[in-house]
Protein backbone atom coordinates (compact mmCIF):
# COMPACT_ATOMS: atom_id res chain seq x y z
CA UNK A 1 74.24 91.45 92.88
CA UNK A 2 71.52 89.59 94.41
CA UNK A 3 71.73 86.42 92.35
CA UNK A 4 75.78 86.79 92.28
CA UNK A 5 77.76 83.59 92.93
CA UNK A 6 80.60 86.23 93.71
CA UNK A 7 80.90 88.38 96.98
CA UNK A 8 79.91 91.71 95.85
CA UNK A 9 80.27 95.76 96.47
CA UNK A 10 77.85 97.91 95.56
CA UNK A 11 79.02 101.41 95.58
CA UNK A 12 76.13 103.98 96.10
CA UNK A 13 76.83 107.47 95.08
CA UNK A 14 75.79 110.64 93.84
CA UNK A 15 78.25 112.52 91.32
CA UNK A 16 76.92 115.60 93.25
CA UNK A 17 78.95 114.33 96.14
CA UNK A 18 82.65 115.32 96.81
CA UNK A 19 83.28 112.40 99.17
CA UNK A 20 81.92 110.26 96.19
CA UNK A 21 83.65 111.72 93.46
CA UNK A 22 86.67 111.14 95.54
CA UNK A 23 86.26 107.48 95.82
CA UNK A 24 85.57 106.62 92.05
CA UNK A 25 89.65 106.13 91.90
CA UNK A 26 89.52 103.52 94.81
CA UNK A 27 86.52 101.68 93.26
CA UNK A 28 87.88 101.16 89.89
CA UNK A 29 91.42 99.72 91.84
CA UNK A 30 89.29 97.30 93.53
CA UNK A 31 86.85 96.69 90.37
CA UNK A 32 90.50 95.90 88.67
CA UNK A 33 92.25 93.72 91.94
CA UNK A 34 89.43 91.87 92.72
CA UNK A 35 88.51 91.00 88.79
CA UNK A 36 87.10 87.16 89.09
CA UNK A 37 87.10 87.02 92.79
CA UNK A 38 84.40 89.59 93.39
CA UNK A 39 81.80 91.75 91.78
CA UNK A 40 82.69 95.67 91.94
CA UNK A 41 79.70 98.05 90.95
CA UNK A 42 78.49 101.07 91.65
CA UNK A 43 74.73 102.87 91.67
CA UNK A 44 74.13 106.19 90.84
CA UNK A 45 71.12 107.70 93.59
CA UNK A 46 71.32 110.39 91.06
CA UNK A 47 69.80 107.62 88.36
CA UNK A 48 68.46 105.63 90.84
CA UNK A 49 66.78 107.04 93.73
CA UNK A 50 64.31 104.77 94.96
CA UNK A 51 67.11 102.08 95.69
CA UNK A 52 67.85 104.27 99.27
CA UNK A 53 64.94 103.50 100.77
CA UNK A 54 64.66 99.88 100.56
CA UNK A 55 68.70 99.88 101.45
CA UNK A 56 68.24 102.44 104.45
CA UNK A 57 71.14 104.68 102.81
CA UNK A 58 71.15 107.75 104.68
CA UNK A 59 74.68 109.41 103.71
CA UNK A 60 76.74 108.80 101.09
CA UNK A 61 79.00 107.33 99.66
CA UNK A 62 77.64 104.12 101.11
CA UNK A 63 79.80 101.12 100.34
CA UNK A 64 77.05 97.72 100.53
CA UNK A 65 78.52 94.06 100.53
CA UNK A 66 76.96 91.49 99.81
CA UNK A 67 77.25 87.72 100.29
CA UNK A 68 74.35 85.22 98.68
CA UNK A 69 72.46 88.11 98.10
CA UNK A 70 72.39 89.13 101.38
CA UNK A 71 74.05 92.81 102.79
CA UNK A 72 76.41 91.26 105.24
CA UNK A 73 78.26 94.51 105.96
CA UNK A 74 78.38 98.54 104.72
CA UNK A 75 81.01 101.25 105.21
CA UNK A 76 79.32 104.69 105.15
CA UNK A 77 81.51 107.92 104.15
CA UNK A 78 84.97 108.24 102.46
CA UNK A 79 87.52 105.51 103.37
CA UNK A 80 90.96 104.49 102.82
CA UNK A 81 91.24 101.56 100.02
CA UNK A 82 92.82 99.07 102.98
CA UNK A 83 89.05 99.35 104.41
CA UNK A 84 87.12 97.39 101.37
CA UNK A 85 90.29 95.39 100.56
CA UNK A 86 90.06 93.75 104.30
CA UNK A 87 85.55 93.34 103.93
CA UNK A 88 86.42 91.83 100.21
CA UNK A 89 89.66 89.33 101.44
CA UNK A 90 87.31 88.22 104.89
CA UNK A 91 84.34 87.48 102.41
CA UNK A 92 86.70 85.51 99.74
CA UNK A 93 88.51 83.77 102.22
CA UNK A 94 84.92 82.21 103.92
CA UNK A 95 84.43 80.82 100.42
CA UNK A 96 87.50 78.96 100.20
């Protein structure tokens, strides 16, 4: 993510989390729609926990973008699909 020449998501969740659990449908849509255009992943805290702290993630499911390997804007809780889709299109289309 940090060295991706893509726009990226990063997905933070816990599988302990309903809201999470939820939004694993909407993340592999986008993973699939935005195949080539942008990079679609997702990070366990479960697995992973020390990547909260250095990411300020204080409720989840956090939703990270990314640009140059910089955050350049998060969505924190349960969205509709519409919300990434218009983050991913606005970072794609400042690349064009």
């Amino acid at each position: 993510v940090l060295s991706a020449s893509k726009p990226c998501l990063v997905d933070f969740y816990s599988d302990r989390c309903g809201p999470c659990r939820m939004l694993a449908a909407t993340m592999e849509q986008l993973a699939s729609k935005y195949d080539g255009r942008a990079v679609v992943c997702k990070v366990s805290l479960d697995s992973v926990p020390n990547l909260a702290g250095p990411y300020n993630i204080m409720g989840i499911p956090a939703v990270l973008f990314f640009d140059g390997g910089k955050e350049v804007h998060r969505l924190i809780g349960l969205r509709g699909q519409t919300d990434y889709e218009a983050i991913l299109e606005e970072m794609i289309g400042k690349r064009r």
